[in-house]
C-alpha atoms as a PDB file:
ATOM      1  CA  UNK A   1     -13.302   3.107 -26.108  1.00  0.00           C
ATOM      2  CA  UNK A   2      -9.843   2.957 -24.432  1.00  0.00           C
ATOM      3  CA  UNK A   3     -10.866   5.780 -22.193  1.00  0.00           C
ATOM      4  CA  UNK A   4     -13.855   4.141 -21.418  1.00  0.00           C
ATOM      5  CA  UNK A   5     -12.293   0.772 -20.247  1.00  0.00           C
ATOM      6  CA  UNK A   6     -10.035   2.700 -18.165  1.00  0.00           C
ATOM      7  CA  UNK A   7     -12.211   4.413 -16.147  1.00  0.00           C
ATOM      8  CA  UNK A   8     -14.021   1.356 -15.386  1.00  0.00           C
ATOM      9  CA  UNK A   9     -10.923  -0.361 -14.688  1.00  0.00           C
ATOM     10  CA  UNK A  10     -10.149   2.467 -12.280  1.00  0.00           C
ATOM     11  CA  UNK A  11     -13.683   2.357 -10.469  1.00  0.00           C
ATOM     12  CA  UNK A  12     -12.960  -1.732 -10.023  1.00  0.00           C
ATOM     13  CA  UNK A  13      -9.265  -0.985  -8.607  1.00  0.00           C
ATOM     14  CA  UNK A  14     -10.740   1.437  -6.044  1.00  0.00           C
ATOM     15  CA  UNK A  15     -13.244  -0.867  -4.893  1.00  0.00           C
ATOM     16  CA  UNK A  16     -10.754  -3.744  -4.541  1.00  0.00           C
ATOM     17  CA  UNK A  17      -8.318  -0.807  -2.933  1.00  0.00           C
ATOM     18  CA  UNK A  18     -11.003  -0.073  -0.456  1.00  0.00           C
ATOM     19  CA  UNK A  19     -10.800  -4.025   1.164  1.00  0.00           C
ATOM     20  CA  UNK A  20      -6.831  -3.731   0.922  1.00  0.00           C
ATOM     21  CA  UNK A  21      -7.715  -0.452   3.232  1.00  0.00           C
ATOM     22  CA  UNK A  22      -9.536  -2.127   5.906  1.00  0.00           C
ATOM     23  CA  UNK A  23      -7.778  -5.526   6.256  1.00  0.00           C
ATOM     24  CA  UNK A  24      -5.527  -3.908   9.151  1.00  0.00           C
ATOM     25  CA  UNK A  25      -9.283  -2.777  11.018  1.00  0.00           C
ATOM     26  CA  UNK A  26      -8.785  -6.441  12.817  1.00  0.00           C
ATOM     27  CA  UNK A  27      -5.306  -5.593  13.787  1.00  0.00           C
ATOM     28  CA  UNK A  28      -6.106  -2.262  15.254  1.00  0.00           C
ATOM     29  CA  UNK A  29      -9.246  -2.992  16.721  1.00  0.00           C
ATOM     30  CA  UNK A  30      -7.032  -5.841  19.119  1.00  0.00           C
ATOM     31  CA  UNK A  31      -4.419  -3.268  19.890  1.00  0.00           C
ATOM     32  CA  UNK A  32      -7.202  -0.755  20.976  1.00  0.00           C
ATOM     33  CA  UNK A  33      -8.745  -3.711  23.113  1.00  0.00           C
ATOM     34  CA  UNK A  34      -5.424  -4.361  24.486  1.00  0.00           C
ATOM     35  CA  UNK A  35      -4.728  -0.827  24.582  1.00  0.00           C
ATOM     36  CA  UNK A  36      -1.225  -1.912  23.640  1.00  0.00           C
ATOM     37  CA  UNK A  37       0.605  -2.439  20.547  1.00  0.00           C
ATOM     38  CA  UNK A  38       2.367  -5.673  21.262  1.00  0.00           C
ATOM     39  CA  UNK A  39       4.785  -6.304  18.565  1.00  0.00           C
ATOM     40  CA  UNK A  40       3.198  -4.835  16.179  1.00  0.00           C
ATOM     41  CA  UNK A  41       5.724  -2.588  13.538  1.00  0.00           C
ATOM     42  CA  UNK A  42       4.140   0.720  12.185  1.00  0.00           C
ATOM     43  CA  UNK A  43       6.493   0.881   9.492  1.00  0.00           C
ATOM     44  CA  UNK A  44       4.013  -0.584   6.509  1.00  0.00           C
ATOM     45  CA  UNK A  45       1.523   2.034   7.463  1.00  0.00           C
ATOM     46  CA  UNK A  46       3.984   4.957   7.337  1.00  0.00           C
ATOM     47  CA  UNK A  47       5.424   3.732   4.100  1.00  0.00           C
ATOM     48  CA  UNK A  48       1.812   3.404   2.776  1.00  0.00           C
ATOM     49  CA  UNK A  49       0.891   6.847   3.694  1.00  0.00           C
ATOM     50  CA  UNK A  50       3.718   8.358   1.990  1.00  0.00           C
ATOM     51  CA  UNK A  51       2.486   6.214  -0.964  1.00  0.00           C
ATOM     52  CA  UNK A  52      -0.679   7.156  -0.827  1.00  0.00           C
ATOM     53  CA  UNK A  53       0.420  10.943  -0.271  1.00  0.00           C
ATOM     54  CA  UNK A  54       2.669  11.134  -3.259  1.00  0.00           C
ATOM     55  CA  UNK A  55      -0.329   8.907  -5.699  1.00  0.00           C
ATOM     56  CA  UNK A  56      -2.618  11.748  -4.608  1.00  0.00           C
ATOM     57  CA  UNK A  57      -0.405  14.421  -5.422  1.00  0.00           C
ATOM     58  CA  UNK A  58       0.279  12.694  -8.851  1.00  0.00           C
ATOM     59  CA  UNK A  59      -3.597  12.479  -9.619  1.00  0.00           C
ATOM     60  CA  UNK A  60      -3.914  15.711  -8.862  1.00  0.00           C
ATOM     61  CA  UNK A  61      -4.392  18.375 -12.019  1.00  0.00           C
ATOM     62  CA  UNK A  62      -1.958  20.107 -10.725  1.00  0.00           C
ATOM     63  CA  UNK A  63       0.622  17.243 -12.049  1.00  0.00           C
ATOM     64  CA  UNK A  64      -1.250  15.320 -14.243  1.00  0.00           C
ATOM     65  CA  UNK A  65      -2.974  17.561 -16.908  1.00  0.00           C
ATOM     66  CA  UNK A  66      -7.107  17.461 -16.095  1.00  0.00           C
ATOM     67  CA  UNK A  67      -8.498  14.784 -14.256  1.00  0.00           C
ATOM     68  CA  UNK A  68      -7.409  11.894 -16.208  1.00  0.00           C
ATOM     69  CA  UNK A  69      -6.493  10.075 -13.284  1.00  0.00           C
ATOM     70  CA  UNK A  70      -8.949  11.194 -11.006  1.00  0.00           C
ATOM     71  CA  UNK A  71      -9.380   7.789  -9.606  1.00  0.00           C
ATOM     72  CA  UNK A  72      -5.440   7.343  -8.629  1.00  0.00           C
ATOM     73  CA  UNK A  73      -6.350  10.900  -6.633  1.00  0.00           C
ATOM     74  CA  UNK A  74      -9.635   9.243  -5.341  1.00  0.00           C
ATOM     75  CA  UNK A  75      -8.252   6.043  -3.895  1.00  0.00           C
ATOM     76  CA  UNK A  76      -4.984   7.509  -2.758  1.00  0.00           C
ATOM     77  CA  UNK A  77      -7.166  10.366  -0.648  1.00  0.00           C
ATOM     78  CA  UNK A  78      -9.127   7.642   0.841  1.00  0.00           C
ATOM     79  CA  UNK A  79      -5.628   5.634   1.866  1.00  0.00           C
ATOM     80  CA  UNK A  80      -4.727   8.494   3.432  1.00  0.00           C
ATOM     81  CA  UNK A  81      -7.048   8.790   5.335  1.00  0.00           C
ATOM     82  CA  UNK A  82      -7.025   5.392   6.721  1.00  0.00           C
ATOM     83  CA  UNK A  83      -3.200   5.051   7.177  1.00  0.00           C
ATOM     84  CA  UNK A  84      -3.476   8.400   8.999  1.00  0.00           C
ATOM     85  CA  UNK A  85      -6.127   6.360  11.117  1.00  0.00           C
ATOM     86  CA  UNK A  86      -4.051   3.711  11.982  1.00  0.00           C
ATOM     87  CA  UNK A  87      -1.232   5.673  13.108  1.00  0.00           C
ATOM     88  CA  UNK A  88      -2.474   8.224  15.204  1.00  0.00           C
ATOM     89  CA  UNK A  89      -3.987   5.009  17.153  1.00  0.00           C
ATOM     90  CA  UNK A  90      -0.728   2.672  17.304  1.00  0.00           C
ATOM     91  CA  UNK A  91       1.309   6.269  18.248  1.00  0.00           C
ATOM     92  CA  UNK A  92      -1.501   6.540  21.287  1.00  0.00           C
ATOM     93  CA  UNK A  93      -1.348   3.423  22.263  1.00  0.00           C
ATOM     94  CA  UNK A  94       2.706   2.666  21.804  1.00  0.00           C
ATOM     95  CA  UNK A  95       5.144   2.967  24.543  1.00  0.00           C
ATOM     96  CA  UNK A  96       7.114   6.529  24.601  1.00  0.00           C
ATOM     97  CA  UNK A  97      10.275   5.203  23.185  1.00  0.00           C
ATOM     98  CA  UNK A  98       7.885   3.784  20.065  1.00  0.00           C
ATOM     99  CA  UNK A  99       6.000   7.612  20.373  1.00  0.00           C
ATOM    100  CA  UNK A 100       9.305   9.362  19.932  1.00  0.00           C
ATOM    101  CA  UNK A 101      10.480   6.542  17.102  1.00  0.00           C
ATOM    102  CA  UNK A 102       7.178   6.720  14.813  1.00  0.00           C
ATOM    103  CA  UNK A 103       6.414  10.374  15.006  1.00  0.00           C
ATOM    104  CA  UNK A 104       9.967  10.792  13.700  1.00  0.00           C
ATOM    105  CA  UNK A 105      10.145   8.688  11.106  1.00  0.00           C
ATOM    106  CA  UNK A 106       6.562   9.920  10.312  1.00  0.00           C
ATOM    107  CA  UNK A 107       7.559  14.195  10.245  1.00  0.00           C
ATOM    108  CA  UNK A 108      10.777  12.599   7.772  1.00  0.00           C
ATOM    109  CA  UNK A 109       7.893  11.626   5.188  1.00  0.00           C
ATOM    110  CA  UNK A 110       5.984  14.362   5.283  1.00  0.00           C
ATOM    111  CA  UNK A 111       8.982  16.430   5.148  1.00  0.00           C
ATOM    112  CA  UNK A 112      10.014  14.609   1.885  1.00  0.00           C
ATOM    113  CA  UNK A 113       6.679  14.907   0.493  1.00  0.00           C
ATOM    114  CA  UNK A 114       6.512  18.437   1.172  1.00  0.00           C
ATOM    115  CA  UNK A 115       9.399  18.745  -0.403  1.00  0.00           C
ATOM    116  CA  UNK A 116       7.846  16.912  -3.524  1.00  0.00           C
ATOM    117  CA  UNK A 117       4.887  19.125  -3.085  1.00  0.00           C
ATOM    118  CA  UNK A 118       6.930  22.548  -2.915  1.00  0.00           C
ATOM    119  CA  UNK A 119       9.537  21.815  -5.743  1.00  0.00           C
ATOM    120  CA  UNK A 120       6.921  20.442  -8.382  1.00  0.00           C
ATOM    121  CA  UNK A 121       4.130  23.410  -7.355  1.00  0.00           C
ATOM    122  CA  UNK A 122       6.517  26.441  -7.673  1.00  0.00           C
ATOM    123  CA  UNK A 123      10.132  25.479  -9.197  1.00  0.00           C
ATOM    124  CA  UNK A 124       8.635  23.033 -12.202  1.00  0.00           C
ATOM    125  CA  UNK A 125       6.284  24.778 -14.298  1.00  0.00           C
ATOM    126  CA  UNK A 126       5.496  22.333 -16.939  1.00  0.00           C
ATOM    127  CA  UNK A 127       2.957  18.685 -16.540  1.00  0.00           C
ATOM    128  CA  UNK A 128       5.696  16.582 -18.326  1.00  0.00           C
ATOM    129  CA  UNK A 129       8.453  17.472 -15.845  1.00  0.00           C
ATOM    130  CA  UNK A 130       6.530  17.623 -12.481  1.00  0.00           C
ATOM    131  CA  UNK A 131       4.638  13.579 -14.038  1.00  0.00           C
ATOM    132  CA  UNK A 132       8.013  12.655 -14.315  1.00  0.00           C
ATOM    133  CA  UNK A 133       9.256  14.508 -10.997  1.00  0.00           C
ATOM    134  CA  UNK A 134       6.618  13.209  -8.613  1.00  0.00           C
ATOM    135  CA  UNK A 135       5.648   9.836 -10.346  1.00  0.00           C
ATOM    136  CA  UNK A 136       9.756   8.974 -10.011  1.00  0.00           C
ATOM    137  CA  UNK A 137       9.194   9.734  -6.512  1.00  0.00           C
ATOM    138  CA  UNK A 138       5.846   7.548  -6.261  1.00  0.00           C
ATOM    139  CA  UNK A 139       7.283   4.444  -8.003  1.00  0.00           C
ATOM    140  CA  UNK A 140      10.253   4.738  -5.291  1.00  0.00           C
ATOM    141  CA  UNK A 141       7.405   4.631  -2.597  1.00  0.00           C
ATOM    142  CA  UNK A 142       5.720   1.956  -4.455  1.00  0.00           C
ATOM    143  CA  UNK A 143       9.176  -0.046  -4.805  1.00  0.00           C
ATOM    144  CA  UNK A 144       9.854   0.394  -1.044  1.00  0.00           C
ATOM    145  CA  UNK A 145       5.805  -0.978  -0.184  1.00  0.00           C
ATOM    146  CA  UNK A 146       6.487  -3.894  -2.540  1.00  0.00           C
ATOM    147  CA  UNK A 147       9.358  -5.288  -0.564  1.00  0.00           C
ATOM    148  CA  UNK A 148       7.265  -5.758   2.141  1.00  0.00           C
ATOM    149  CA  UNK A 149       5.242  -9.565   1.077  1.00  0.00           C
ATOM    150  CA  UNK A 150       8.524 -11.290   0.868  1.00  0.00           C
ATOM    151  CA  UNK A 151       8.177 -10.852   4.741  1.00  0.00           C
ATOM    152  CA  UNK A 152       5.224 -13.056   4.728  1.00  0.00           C
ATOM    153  CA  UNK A 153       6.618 -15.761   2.049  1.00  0.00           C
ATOM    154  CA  UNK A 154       9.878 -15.790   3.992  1.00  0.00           C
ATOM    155  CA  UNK A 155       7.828 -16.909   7.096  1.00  0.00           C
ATOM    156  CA  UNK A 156       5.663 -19.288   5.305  1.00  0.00           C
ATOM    157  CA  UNK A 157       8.674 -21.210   3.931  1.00  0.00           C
ATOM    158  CA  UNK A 158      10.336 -21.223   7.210  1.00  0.00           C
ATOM    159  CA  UNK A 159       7.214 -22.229   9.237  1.00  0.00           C
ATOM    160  CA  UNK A 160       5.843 -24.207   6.230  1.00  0.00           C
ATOM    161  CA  UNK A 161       2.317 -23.098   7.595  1.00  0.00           C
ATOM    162  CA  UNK A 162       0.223 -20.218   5.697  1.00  0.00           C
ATOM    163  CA  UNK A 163      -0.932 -18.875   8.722  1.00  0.00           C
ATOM    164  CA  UNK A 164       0.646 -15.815   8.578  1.00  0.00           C
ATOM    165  CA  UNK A 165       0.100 -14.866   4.698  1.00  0.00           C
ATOM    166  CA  UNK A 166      -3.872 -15.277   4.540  1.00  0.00           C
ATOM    167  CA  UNK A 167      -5.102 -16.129   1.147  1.00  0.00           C
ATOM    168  CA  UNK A 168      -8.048 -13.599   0.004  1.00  0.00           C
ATOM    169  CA  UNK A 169      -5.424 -10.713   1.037  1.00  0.00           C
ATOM    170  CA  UNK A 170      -2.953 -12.176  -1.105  1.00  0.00           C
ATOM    171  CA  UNK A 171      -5.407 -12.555  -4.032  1.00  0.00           C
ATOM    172  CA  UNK A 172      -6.464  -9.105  -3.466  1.00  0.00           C
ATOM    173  CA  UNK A 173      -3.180  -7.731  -3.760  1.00  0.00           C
ATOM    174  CA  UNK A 174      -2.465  -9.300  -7.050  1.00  0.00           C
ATOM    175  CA  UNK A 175      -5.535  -8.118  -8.793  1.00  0.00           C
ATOM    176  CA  UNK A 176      -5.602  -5.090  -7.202  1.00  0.00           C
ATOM    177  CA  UNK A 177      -2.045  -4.992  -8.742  1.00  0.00           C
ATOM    178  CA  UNK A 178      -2.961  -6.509 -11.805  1.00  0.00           C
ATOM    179  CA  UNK A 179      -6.020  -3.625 -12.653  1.00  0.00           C
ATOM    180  CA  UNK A 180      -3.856  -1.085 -12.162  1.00  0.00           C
ATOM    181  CA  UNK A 181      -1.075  -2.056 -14.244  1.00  0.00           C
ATOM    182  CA  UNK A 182      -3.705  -2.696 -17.085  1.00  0.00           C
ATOM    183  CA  UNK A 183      -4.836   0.931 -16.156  1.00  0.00           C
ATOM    184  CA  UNK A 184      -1.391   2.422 -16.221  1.00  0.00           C
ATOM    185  CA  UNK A 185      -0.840   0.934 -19.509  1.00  0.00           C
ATOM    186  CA  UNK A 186      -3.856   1.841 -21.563  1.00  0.00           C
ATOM    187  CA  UNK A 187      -3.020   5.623 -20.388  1.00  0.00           C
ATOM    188  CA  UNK A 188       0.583   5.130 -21.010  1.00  0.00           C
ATOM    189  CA  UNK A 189       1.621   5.894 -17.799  1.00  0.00           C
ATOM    190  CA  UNK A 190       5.121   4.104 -16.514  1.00  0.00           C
ATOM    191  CA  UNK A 191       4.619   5.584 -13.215  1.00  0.00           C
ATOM    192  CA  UNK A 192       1.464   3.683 -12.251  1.00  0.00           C
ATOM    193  CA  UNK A 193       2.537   0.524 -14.856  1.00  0.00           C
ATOM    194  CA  UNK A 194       6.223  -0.267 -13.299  1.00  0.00           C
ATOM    195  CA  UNK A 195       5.522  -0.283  -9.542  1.00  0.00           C
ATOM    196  CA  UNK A 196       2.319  -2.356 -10.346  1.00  0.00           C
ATOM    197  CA  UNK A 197       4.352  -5.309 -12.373  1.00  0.00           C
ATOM    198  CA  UNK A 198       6.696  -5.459  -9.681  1.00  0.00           C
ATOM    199  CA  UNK A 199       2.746  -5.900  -7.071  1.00  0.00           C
ATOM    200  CA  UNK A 200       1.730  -8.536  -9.645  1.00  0.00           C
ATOM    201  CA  UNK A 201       5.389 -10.521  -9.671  1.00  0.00           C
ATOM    202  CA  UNK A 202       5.203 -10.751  -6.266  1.00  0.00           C
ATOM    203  CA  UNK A 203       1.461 -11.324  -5.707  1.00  0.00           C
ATOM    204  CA  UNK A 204       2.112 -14.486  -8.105  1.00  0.00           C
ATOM    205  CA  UNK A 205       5.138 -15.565  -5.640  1.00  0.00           C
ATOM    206  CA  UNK A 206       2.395 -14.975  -2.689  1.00  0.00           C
ATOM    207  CA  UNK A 207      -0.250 -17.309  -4.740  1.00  0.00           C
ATOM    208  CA  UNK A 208       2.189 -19.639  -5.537  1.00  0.00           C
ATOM    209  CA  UNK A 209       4.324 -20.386  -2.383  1.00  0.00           C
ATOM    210  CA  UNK A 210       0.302 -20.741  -0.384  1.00  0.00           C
ATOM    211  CA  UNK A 211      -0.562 -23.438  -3.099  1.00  0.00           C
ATOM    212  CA  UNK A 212       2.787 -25.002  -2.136  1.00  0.00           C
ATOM    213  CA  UNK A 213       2.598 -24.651   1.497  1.00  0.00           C
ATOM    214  CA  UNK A 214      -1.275 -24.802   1.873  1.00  0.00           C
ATOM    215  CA  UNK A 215      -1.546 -28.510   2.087  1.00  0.00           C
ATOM    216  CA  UNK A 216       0.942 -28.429   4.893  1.00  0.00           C
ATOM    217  CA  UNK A 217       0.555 -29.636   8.095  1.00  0.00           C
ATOM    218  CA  UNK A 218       0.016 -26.857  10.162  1.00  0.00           C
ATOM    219  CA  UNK A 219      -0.060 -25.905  14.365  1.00  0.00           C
ATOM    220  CA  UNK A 220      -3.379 -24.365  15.641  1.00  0.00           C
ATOM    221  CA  UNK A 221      -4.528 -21.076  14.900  1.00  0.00           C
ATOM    222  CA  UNK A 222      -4.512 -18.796  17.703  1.00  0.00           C
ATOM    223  CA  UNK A 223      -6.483 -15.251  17.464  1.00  0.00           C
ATOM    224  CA  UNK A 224      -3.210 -13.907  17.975  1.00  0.00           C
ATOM    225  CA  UNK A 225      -1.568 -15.655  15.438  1.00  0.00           C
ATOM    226  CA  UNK A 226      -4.157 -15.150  12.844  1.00  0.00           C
ATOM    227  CA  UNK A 227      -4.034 -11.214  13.554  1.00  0.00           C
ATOM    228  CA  UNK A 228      -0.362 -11.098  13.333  1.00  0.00           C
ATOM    229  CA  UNK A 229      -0.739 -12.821  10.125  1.00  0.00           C
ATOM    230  CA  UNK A 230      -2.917 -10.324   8.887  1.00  0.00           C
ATOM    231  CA  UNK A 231      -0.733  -7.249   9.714  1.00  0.00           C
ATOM    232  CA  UNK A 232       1.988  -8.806   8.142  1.00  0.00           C
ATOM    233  CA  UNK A 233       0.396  -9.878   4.573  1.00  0.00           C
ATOM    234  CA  UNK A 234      -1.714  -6.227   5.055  1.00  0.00           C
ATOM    235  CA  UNK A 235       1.995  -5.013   4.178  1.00  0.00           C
ATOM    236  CA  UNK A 236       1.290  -5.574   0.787  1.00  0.00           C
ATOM    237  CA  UNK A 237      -0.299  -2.450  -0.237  1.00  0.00           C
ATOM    238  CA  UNK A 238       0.744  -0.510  -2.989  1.00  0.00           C
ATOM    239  CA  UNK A 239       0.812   3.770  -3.249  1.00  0.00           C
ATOM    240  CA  UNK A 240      -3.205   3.512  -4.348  1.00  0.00           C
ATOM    241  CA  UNK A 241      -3.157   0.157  -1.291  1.00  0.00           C
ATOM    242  CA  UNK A 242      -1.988  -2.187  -3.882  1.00  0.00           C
ATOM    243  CA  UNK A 243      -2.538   0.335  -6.191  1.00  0.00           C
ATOM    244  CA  UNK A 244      -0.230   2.335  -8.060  1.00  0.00           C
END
């Protein structure tokens, strides 16, 4: 029975997942337009591909024994995929100093992660220790992604307008955060249950400070505005894009 509600809570959390994914399509669809990336800061996407690296890696059997989280592996592959999307087209379209900056900071992660990969394939030979190993090293991701929405409340309070934290993404964040915790817990697992309390706590801040701030009086909408806004509350994804 248990087993059974966790799967299904897993298929729900990928579908929500998969909207977290494309919220930043709006964002990168103006910079390709523009064919320049304004302002914009790649550093959510990197952080979320490292995520999203290290969650895959964790689902894998490899780490975890079987397939019992074969939809942490699912989802995560799928972030990957985008956030590897959205970076290759902010690095082509960024100026050389922001080339040279992002592809470094981008070969660091994947240096770190195939680290992760290399140690817990060949030096730790049991499921226990490389779970432990590689889902310390996902929470950490996780934990790093998570700071990123007190961006957006920060703004809202000091603009008192919620221009720039648009609800539905906010909502989506929390129960995207909220299924996976429930589906870290019914399979035991602290390294897909802590990161995603911390995702709920703050997608309950998010909630809260846009009922506050909501009825506020606030300036006019620009397009720009609006897709700045959304590239700064997409920084909410967790490791699974909210997920774990």
């Amino acid at each position: 029975m248990v087993t059974s509600i966790r799967v299904i809570l897993g298929i729900i959390g990928c579908a929500v997942c998969m909207l977290l994914y494309s919220a930043p399509i709006l964002t990168f669809k103006r910079v390709i337009k523009e064919a320049s990336v304004g302002e914009f800061s790649c550093i959510p996407y990197i952080l979320t591909l490292f995520s999203c690296l290290t969650y895959s890696w964790y689902g894998f059997p490899v780490v975890s024994s079987g397939w019992k989280n074969f939809t942490v592996f699912l989802i995560s592959s799928i972030g990957v995929l985008f956030e590897i999307s959205f970076i290759s087209i902010y690095i082509w379209f960024a100026p050389r100093e922001k080339k040279k900056l992002v592809t470094l900071i981008v070969s660091l992660f994947l240096a770190i992660f195939g680290m992760t990969l290399l140690i817990s394939s060949f030096i730790i030979h049991t499921h226990h220790m490389r779970k432990v190993f590689v889902g310390s090293i996902g929470v950490l991701s996780a934990m790093l992604m998570y700071s990123s929405p007190l961006v957006a409340v920060k703004q809202v309070v000091r603009t008192r307008s919620v221009e720039f934290m648009p609800f539905y993404l906010s909502l989506f964040s929390f129960l995207t955060s909220l299924i996976w915790m429930v589906y870290g817990l019914l399979g035991r697992d602290p390294y897909i249950t802590s990161p995603n309390c911390v995702g709920c706590a703050t997608g309950i801040l998010q909630l809260v400070v846009y009922c506050i701030y909501s009825r506020s009086k606030e300036s006019p909408k620009t397009q720009k505005n609006m897709e700045n806004g959304m590239e700064v509350a997409t920084s909410c994804k967790d490791a699974t894009g909210h997920k774990p």
